[in-house]
Protein backbone atom coordinates (compact mmCIF):
# COMPACT_ATOMS: atom_id res chain seq x y z
CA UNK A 1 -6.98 -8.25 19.40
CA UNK A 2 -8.59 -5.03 19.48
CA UNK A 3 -10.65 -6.41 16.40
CA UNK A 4 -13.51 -9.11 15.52
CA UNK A 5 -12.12 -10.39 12.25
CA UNK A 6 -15.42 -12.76 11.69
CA UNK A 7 -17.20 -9.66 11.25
CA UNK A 8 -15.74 -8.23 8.21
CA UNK A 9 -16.39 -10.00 4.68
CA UNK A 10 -13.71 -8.04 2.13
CA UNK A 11 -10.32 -7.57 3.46
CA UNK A 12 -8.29 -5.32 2.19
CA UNK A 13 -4.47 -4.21 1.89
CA UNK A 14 -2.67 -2.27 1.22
CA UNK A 15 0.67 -3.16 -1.09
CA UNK A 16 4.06 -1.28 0.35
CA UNK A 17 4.77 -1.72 3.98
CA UNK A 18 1.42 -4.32 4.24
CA UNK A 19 1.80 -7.27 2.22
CA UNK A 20 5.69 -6.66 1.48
CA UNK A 21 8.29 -4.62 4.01
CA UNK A 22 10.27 -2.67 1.35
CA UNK A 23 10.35 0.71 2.44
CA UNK A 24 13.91 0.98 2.40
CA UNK A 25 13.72 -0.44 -0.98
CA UNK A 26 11.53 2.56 -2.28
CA UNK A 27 13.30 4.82 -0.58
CA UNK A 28 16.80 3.57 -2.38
CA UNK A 29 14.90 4.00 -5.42
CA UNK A 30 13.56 7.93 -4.86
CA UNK A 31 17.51 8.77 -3.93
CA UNK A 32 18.40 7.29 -7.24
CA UNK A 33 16.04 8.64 -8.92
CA UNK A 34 16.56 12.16 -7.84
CA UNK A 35 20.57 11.65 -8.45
CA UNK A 36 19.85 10.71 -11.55
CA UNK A 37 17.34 14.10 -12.55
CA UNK A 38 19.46 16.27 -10.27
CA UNK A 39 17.24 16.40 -7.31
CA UNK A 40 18.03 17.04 -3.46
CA UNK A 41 17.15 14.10 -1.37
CA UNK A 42 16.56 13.51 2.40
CA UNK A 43 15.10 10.04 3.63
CA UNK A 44 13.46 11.46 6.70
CA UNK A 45 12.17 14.26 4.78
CA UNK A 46 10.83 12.29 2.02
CA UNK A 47 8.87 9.79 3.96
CA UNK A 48 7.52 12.49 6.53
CA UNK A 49 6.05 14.58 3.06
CA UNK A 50 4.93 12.03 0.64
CA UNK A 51 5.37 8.31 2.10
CA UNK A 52 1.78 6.62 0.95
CA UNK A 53 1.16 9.07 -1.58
CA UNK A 54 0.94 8.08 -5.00
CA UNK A 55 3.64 9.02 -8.08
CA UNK A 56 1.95 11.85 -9.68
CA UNK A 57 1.69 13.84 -5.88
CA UNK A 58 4.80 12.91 -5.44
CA UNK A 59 6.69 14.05 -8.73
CA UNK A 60 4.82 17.49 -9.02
CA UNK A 61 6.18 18.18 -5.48
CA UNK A 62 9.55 17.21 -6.21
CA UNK A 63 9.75 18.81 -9.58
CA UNK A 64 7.82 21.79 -8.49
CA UNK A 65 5.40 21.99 -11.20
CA UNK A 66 2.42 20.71 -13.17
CA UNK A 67 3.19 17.32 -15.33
CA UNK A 68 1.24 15.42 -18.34
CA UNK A 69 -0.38 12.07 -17.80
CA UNK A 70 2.63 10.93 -20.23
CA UNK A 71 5.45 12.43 -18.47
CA UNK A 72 3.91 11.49 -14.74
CA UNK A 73 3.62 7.67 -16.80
CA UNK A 74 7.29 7.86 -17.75
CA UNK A 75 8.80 9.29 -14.70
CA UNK A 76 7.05 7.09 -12.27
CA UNK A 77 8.17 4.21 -14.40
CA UNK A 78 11.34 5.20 -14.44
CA UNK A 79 11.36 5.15 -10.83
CA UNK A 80 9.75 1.94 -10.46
CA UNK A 81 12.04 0.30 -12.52
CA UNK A 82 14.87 1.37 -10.42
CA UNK A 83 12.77 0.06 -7.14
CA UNK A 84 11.84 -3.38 -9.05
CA UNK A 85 15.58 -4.08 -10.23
CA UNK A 86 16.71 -3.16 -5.96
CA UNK A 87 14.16 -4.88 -4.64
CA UNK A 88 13.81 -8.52 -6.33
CA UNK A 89 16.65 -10.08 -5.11
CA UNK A 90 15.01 -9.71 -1.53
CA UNK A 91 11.21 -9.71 -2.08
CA UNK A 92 9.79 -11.83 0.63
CA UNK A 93 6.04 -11.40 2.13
CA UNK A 94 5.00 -9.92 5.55
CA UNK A 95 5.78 -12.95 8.17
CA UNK A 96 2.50 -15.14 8.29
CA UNK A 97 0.95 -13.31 5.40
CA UNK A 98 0.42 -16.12 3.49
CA UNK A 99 -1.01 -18.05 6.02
CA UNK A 100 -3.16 -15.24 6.89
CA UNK A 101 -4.89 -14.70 3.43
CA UNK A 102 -4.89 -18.25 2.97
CA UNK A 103 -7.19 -18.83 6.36
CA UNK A 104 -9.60 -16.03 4.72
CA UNK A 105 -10.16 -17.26 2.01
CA UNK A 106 -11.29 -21.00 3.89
CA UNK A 107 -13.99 -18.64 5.43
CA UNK A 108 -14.97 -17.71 2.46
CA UNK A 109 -14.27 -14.19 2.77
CA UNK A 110 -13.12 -11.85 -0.12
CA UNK A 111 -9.24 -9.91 -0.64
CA UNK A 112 -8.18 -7.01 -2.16
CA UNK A 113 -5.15 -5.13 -3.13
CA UNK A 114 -5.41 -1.06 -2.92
CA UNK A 115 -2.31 0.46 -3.22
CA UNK A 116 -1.08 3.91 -4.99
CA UNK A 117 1.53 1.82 -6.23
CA UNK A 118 1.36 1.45 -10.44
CA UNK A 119 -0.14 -2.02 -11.84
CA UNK A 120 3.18 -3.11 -13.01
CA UNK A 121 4.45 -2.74 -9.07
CA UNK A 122 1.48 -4.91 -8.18
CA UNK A 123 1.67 -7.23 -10.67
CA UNK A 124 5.45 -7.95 -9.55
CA UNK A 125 4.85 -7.87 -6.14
CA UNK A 126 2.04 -10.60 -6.15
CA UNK A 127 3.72 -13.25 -8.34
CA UNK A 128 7.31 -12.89 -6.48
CA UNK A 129 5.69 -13.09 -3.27
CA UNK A 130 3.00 -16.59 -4.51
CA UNK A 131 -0.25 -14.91 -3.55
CA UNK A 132 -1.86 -14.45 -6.93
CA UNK A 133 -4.32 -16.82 -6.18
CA UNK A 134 -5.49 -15.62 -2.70
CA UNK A 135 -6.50 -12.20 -4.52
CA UNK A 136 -9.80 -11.36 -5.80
CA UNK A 137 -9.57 -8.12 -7.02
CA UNK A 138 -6.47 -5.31 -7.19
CA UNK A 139 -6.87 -1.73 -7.52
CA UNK A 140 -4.02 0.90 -8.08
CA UNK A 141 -3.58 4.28 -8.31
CA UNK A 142 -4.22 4.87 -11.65
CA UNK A 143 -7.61 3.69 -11.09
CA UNK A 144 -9.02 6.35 -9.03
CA UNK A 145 -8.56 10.66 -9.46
CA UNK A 146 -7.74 11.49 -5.99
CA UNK A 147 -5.25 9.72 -3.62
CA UNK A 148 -5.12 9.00 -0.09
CA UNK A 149 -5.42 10.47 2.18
CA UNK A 150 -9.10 10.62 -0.27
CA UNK A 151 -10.62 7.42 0.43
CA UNK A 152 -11.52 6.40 -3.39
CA UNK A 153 -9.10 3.70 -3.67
CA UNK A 154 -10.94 1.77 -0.48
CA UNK A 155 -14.40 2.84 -1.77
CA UNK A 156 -13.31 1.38 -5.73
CA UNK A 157 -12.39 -2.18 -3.87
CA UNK A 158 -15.57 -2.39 -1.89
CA UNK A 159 -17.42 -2.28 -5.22
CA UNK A 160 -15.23 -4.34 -7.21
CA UNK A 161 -15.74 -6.68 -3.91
CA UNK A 162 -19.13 -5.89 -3.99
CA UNK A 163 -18.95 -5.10 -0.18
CA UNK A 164 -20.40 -2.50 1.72
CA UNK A 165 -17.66 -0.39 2.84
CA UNK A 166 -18.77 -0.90 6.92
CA UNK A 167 -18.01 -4.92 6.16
CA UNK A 168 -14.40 -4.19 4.66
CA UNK A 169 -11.42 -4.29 6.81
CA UNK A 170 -8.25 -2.74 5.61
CA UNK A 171 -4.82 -3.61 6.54
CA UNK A 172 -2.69 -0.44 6.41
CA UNK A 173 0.89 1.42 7.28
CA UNK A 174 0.96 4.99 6.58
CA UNK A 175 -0.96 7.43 7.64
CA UNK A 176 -2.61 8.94 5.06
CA UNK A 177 -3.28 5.31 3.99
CA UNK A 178 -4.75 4.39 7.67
CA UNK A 179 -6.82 8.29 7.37
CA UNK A 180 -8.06 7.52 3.81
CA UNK A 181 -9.55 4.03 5.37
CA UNK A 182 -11.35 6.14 7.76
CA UNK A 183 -12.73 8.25 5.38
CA UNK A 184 -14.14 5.15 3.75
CA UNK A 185 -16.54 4.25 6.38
CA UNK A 186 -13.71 1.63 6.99
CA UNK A 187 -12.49 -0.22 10.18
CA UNK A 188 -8.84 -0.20 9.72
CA UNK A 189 -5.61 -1.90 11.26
CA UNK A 190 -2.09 -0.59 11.47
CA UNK A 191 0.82 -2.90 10.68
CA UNK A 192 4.06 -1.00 12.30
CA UNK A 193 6.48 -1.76 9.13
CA UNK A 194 7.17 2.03 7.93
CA UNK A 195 5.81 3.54 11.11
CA UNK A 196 6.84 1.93 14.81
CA UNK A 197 3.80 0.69 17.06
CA UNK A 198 4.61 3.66 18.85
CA UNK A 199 4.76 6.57 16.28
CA UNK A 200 0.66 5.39 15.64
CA UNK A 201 -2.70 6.50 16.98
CA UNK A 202 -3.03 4.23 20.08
CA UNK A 203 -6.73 4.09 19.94
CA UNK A 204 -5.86 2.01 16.59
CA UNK A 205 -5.57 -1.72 16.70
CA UNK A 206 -1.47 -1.93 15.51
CA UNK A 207 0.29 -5.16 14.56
CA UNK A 208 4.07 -6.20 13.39
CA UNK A 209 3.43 -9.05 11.01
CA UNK A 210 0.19 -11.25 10.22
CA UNK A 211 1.20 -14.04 12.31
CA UNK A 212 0.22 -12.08 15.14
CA UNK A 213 -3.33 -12.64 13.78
CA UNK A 214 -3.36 -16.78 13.36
């Protein structure tokens, strides 16, 4: 590997395409969702605009104008709903993640969740796929003001970690996600779920699944 792991005490990852492959999932859920409110919808489009964004980016764009807190709350719930109903039947973790976060946390090292993703998306995620206990600390998008490619989500789970950003290591698949660890002070590491090895920055270290990394 392109990386020293041992040299890094917080870890960090991001949610969608990191600890869970369900892109196609999320996308199935945006195409309902804009069926249902009488919005066009094109996959490639869609994940070329806003993939790694965060809801309230996202539904200004789509809807073309400014929305409350309440209505972004009740949209992006809407459409999370839709994803969460699609995707539990299915919800499995990135191969060898488990193993992964469990060999951390021997070395005592610290984890966090970052994602854009809502708390109720994180929440689900982490008790369908059994890591709740290999977490220390989760931080989503309604926690910070700006989000990626702005790196406050990486910089708000260094604190909470009580890391300095330089020791943090985040795990990430889009690219705003991968630029916002950059602009952190952040190493970071590409998993090719959303993106293929080859679509990334080769001067990035890029895996497929975490039990490249046991």
């Amino acid at each position: 590997m392109g990386i020293d792991l041992k040299g890094y005490n917080g870890f960090i990852f991001d949610m969608d395409g990191v600890i869970v492959d369900n892109y196609l999932y999320h996308i199935d859920a945006w195409r309902e969702f804009c069926k249902r409110h009488g919005l066009s919808f094109e996959a490639e489009a869609f994940t070329r605009k806003y993939f790694g964004k965060n809801n309230t980016d996202i539904l200004q764009a789509l809807l073309g104008k400014s929305l409350s807190d309440i209505e972004i709350d009740i949209l992006g719930e809407e459409k999370e709903s839709i994803y969460r109903e699609l995707y539990q039947p299915f919800i499995k973790p990135l191969d060898g993640l488990k193993e992964f976060m469990s060999a951390i946390k021997m070395q005592g090292k610290k984890i966090a969740i970052a994602s854009s993703a809502p708390q109720s998306n994180i929440s689900f995620v982490v008790e369908k796929t059994g890591i709740k206990e290999l977490v220390d600390v989760t931080v989503n998008g309604n926690m910070v003001r700006l989000g990626k490619p702005n790196p406050d989500i990486f910089l708000k789970a260094a604190e909470l970690l009580r890391i300095q950003p330089e020791k943090c290591l985040v795990f990430e698949d889009s690219f705003s996600g991968i630029q916002a660890a950059i602009n952190a002070g952040m190493q970071v590491l590409a998993v090719a779920t959303t993106h293929k090895k080859e679509e990334h920055d080769p001067a990035l270290t890029i895996i497929g699944n975490f039990r490249e990394l046991l």
